[in-house]
Protein backbone atom coordinates (compact mmCIF):
# COMPACT_ATOMS: atom_id res chain seq x y z
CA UNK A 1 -108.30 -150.82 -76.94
CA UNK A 2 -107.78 -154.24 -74.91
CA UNK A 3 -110.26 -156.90 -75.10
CA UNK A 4 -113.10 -156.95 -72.41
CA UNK A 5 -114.42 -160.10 -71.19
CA UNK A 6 -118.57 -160.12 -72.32
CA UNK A 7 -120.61 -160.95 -69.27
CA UNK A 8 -124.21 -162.25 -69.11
CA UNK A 9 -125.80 -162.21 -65.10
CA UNK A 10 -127.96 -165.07 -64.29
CA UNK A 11 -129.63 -163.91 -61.09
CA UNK A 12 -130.10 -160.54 -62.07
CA UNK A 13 -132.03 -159.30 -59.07
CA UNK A 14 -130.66 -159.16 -55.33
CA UNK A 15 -127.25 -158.40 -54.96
CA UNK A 16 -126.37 -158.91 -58.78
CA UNK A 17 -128.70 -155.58 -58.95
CA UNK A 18 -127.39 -154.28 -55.60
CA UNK A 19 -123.67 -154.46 -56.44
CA UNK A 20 -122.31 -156.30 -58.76
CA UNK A 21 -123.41 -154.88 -61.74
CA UNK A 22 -123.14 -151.37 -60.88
CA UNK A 23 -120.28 -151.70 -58.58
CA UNK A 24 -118.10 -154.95 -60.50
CA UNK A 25 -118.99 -155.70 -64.21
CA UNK A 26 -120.06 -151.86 -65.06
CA UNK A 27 -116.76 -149.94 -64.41
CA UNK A 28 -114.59 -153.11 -64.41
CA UNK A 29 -111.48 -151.99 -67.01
CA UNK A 30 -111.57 -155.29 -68.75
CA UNK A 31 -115.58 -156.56 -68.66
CA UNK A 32 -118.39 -155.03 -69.85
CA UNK A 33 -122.59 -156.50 -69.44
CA UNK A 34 -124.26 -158.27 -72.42
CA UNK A 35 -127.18 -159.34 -71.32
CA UNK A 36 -129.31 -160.67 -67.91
CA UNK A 37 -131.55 -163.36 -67.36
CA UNK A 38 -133.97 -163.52 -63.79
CA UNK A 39 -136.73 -165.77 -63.49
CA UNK A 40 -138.47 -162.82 -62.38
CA UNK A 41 -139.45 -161.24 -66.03
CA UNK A 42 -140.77 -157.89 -64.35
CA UNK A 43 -137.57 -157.56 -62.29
CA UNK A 44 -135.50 -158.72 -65.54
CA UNK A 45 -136.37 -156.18 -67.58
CA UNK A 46 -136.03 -153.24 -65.23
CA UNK A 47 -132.51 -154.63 -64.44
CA UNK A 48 -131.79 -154.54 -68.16
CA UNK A 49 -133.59 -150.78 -68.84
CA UNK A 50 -131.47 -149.50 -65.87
CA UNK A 51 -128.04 -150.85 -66.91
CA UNK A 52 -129.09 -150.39 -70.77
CA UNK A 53 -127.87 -154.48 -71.38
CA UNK A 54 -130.52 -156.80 -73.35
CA UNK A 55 -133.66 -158.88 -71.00
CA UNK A 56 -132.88 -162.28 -72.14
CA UNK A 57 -136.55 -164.01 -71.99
CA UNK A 58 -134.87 -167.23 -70.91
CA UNK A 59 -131.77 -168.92 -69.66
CA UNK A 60 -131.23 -170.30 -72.77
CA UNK A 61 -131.31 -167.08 -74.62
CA UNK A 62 -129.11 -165.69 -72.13
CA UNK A 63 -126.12 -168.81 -72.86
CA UNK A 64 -127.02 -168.43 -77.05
CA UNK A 65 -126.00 -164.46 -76.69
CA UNK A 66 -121.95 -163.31 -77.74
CA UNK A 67 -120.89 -163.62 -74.21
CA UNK A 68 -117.79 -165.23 -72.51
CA UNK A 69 -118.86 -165.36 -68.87
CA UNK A 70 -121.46 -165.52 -66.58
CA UNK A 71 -122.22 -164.75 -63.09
CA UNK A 72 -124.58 -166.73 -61.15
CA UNK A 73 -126.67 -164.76 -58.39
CA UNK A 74 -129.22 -167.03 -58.51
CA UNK A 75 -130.53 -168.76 -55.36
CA UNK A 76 -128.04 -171.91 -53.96
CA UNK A 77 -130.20 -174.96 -55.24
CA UNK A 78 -129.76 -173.19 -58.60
CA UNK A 79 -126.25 -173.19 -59.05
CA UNK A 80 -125.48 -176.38 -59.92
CA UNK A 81 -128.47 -176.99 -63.30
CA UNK A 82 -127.16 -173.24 -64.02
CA UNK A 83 -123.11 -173.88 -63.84
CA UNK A 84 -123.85 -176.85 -66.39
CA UNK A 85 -126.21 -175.73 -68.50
CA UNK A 86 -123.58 -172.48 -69.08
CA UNK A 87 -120.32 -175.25 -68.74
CA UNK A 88 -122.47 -176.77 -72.25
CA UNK A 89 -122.75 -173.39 -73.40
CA UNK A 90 -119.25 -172.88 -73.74
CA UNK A 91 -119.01 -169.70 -71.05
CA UNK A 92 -117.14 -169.35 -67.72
CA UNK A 93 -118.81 -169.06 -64.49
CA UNK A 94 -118.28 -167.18 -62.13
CA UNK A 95 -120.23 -168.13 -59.00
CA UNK A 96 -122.03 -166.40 -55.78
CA UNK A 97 -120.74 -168.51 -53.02
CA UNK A 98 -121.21 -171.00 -51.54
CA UNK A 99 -121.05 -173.39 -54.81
CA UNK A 100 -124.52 -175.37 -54.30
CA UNK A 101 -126.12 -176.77 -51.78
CA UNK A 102 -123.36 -179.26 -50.30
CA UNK A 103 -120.51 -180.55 -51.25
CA UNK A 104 -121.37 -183.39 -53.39
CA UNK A 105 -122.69 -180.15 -56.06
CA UNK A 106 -119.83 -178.41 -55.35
CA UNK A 107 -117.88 -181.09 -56.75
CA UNK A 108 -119.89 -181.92 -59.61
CA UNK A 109 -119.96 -178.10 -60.72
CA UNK A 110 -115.99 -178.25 -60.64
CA UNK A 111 -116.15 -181.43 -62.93
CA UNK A 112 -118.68 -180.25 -65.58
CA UNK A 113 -116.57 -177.08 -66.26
CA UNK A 114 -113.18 -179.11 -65.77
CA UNK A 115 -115.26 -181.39 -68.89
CA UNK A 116 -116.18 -178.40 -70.29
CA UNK A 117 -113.04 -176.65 -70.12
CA UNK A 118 -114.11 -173.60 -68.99
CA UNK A 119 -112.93 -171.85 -65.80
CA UNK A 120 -115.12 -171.85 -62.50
CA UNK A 121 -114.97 -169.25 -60.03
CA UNK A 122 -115.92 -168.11 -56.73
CA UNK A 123 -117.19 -164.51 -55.84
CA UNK A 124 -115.48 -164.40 -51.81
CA UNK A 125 -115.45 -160.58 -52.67
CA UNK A 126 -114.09 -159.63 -49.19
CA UNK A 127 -110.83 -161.15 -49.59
CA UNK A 128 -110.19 -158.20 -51.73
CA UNK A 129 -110.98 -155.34 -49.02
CA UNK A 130 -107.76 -153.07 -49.21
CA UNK A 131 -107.47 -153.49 -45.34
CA UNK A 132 -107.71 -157.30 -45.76
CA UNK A 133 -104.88 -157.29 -47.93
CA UNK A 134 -102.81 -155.11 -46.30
CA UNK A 135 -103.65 -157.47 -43.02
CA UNK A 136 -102.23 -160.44 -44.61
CA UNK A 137 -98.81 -158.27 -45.75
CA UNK A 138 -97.82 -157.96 -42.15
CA UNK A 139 -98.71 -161.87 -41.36
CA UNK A 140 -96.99 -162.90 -44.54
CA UNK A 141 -93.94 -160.47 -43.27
CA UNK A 142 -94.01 -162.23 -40.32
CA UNK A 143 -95.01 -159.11 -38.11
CA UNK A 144 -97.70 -160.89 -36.52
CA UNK A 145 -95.51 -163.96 -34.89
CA UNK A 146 -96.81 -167.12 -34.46
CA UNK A 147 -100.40 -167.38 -35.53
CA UNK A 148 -102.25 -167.91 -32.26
CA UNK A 149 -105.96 -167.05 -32.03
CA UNK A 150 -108.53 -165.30 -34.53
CA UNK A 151 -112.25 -164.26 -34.44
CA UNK A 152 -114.53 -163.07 -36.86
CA UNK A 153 -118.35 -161.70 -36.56
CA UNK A 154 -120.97 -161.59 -39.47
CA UNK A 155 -124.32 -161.27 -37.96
CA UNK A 156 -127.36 -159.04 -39.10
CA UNK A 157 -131.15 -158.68 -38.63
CA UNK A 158 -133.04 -161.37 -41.06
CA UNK A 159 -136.84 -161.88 -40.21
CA UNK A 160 -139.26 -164.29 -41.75
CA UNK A 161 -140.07 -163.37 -45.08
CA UNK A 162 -142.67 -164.59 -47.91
CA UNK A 163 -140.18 -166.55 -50.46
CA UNK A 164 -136.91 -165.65 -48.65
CA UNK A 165 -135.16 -169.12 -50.40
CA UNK A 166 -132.14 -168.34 -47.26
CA UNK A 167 -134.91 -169.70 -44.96
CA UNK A 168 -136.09 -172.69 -46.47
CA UNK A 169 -133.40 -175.83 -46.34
CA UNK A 170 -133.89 -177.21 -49.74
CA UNK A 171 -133.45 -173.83 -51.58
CA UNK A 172 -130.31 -172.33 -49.51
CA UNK A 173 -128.87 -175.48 -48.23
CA UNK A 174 -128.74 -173.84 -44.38
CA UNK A 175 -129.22 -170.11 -42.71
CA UNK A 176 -127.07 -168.14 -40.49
CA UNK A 177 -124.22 -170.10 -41.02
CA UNK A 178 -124.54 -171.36 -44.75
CA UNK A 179 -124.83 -167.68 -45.87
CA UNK A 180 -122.64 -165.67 -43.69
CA UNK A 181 -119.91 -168.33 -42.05
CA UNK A 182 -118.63 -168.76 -46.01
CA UNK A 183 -116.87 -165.27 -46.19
CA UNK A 184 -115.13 -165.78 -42.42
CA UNK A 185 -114.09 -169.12 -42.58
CA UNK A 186 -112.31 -167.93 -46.41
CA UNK A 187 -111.14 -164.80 -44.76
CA UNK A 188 -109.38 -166.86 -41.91
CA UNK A 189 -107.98 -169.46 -44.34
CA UNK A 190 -106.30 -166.64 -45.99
CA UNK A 191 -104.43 -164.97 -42.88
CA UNK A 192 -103.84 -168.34 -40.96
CA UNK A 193 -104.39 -171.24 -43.64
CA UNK A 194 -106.12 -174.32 -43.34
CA UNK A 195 -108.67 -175.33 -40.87
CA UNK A 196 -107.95 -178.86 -39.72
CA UNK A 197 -111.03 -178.96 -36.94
CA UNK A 198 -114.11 -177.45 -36.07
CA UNK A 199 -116.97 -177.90 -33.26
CA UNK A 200 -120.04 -175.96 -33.82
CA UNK A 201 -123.23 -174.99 -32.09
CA UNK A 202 -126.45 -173.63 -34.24
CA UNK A 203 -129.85 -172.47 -32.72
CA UNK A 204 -133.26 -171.20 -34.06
CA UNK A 205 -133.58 -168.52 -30.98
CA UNK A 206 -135.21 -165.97 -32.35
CA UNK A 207 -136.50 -166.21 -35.43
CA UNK A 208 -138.95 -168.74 -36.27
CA UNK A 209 -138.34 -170.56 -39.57
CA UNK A 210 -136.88 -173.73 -40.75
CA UNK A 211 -132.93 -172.77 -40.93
CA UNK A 212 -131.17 -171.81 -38.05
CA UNK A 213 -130.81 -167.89 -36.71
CA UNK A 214 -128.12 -168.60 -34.98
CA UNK A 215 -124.27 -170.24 -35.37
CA UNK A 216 -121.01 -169.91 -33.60
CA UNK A 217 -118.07 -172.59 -34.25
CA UNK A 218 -114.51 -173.08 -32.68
CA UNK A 219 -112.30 -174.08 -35.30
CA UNK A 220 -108.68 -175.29 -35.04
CA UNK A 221 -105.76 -174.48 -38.11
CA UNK A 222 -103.61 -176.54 -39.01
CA UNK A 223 -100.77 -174.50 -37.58
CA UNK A 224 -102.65 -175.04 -34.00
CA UNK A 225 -103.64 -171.65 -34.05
CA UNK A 226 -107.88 -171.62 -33.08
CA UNK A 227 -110.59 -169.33 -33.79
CA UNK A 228 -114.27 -168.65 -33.01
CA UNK A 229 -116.92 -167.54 -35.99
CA UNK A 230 -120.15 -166.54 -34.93
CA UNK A 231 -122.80 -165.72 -37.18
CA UNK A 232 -126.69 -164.79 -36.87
CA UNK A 233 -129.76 -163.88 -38.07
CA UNK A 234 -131.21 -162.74 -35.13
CA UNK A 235 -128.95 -159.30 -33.85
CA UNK A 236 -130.10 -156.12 -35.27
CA UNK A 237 -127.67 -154.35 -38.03
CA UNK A 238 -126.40 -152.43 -35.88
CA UNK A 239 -125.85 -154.24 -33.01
CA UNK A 240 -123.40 -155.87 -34.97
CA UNK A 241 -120.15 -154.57 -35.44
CA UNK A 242 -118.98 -157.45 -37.88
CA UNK A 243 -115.62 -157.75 -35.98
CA UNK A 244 -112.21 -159.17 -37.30
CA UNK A 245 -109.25 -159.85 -34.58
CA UNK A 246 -106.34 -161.86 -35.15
CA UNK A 247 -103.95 -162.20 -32.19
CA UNK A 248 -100.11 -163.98 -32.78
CA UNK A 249 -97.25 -164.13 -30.79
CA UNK A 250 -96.20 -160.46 -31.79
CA UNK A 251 -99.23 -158.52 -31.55
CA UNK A 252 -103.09 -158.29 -32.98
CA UNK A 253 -104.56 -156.91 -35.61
CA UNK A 254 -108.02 -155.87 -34.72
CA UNK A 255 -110.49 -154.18 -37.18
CA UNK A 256 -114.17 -153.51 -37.01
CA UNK A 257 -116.67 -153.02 -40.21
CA UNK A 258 -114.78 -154.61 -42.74
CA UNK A 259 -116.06 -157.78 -43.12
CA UNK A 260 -119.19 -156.28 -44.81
CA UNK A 261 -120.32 -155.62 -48.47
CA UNK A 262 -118.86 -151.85 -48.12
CA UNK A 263 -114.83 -150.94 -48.91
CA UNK A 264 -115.04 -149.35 -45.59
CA UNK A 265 -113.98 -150.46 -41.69
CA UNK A 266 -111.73 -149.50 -39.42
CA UNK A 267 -108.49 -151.60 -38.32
CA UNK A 268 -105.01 -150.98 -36.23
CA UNK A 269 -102.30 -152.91 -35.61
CA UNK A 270 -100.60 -153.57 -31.99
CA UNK A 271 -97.20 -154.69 -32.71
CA UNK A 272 -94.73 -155.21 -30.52
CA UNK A 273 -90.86 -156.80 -30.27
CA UNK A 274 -90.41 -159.78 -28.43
CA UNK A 275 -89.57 -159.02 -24.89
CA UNK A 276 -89.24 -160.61 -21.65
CA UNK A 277 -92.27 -161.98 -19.45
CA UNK A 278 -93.90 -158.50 -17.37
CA UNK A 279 -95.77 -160.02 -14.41
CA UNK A 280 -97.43 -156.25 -14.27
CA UNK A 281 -98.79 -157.33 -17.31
CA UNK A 282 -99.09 -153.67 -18.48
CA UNK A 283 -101.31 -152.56 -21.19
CA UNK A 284 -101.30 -148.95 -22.20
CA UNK A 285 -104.03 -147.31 -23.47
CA UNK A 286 -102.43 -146.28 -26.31
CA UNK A 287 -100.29 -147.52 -29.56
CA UNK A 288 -100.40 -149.40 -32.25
CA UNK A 289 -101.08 -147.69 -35.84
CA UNK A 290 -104.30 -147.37 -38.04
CA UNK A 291 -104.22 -149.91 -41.13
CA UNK A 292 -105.97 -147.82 -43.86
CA UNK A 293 -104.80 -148.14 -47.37
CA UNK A 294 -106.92 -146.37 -49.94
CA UNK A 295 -110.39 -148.19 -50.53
CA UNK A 296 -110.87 -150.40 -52.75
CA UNK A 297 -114.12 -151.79 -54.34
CA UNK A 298 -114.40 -155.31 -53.59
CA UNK A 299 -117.12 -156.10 -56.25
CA UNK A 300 -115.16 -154.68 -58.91
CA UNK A 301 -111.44 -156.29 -57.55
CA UNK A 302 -113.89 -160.07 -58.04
CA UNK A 303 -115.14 -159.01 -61.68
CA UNK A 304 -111.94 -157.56 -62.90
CA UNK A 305 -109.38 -160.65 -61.33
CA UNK A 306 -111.79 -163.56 -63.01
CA UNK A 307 -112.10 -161.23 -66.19
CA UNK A 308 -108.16 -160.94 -66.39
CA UNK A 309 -107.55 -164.52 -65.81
CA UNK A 310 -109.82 -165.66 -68.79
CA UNK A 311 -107.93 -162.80 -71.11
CA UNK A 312 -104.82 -164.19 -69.68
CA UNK A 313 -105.72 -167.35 -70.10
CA UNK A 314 -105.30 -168.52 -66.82
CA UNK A 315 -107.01 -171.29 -64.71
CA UNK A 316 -109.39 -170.02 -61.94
CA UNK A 317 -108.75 -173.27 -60.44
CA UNK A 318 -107.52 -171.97 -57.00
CA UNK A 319 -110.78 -170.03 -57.00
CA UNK A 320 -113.17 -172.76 -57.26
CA UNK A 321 -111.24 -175.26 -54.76
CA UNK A 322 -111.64 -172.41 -52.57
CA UNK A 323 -115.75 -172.72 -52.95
CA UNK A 324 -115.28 -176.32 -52.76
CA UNK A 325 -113.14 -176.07 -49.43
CA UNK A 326 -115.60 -173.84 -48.18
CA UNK A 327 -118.83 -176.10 -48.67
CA UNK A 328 -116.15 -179.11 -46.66
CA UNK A 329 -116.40 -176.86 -43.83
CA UNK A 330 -119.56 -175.93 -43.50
CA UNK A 331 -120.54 -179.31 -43.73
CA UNK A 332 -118.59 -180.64 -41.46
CA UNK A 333 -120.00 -177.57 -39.31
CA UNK A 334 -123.15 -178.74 -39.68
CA UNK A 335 -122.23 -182.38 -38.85
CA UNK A 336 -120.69 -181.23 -35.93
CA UNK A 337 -123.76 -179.47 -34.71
CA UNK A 338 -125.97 -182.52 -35.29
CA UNK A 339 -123.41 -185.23 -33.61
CA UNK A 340 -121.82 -182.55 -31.01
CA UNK A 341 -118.69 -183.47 -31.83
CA UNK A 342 -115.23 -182.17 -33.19
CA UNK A 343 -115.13 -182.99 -36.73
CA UNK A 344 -111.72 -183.38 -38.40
CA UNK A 345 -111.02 -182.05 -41.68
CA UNK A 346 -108.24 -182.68 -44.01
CA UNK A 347 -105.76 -179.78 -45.35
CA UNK A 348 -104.25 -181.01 -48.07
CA UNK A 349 -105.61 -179.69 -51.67
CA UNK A 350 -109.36 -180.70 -52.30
């Protein structure tokens, strides 16, 4: 039997209990759970007597145990103490986005594992939806055209909450757009590439705590191709259809439901040959064909690609510049919104 990569969680309630470790590290082929470690002991130790995997009584117990990984779940302003303390410890990390609480950690949790020389990773787990990937086959076969205009949607219902760390600035770092704009803004990178522009908008409209409900940003490739994200905590589950369309010179590619936690969604393709101007400009009701591919789980596609690199003995590099880039956008996002201005941002490599 091949080697499996040893995993210890740090984080182990919320979506580390949720999905990852039932959905990613448990049936991974190459990774298998160790131990967890939650600074919630009561919540710790049912998370280890329900996957059967040893209650570490303290982060430093956790890093001591025969591991080779870990995956961070833990709150944003945690990330950074964490990502060292495990870089010291000798293990990979594999990181819930976005890396920190800025950029400045973001960079500084790239160097201590670069120091450490251990790999660094970042868990954009929709990137690896089935219908995501066989999106960016017909862009990178050129069936799309010229790149000219995407959107994407990530909204959901998020009311004030005792201790919810998402809506308190110094323990998430932002709201709306912090937590959900990450996965669209990686998702767009990967069909169109880089952003080179953005101008963004956020709002506290409905709920009523200290990060914003509300975001929606126009953003400009590098290409000149644009796009619009829009992301809130204040429209109901579902009210939100979590929409992905991406329009080029050839056709669209429009698909509903996928950007979501779930290997699920529906898209279709409208593809057409390049033809002459039509000043009828007609549009039949009909066409196009359904994109469905079999499902894939998206938690277990993370666990098992960061789990084959280290056996490989490959550098995740490419994954952690992509949680760096990410935190370069959202911050400029966030400048923009502050200054109301377009804020430039550079595309080379980070």
């Amino acid at each position: 039997m091949s080697r499996k990569i040893r995993w210890g969680v740090i984080g182990s309630g919320g979506i580390a209990r949720r999905r990852t470790i039932p959905e990613g590290i448990l049936p991974a082929s190459n990774a298998e759970l160790a131990a967890v470690w939650g600074r919630n002991r009561k919540t710790n130790a049912e998370v280890a007597q329900q996957f059967g995997v040893r209650a570490a009584a303290s982060l430093d117990e956790l890093l001591a145990q025969d591991i080779d990984a870990v995956y961070i779940a833990s709150p944003n302003h945690a990330h950074l103490d964490q990502t060292r303390r495990a870089a010291a410890a000798g293990k990979h990390v594999f990181c819930e986005k976005p890396l920190g609480l800025n950029v400045a950690e973001a960079k500084r949790m790239l160097k201590v594992c670069q120091q450490a020389k251990v790999n660094l990773g970042t868990a954009f787990m929709m990137r690896y939806h089935s219908q995501h990937q066989a999106a960016l086959r017909l862009i990178r076969a050129g069936r799309l055209g010229q790149p000219v205009y995407a959107r994407a949607q990530l909204s959901c219902w998020y009311p004030p909450l005792r201790g919810a760390w998402r809506q308190a600035p110094k323990l998430g770092g932002g709201g709306a757009l912090m937590d959900l704009a990450g996965h669209c803004l990686d998702l767009l990178e990967m069909f169109f590439g880089p952003v080179s522009a953005v101008s963004c908008l956020t709002g506290h409209t409905v709920q009523r705590y200290a990060t914003e409900d509300s975001a929606a940003l126009l953003a400009r490739f590098k290409n000149g191709a644009l796009a619009t994200v829009d992301t809130f905590f204040c429209i109901r589950d579902h009210s939100s259809k979590n929409r992905l369309e991406l329009y080029g010179s050839n056709g669209s590619i429009l698909a509903q439901g996928t950007i979501n936690q779930n290997d699920n969604g529906e898209v279709a393709a409208f593809l057409e040959s390049e033809g002459d101007y039509d000043p009828k400009q007609a549009r039949p009701a009909s066409g196009g064909f359904v994109i469905a591919p079999p499902p894939v789980n998206t938690y277990r596609a993370e666990i098992e690609a960061f789990s084959q690199a280290l056996l490989d003995g490959r550098d995740t590099k490419e994954s952690a510049l992509r949680g760096l880039r990410s935190q370069i956008i959202l911050e400029a996002c966030y400048r923009s919104a502050r200054t109301k201005r377009e804020m430039k941002i550079a595309t080379s490599k980070v």
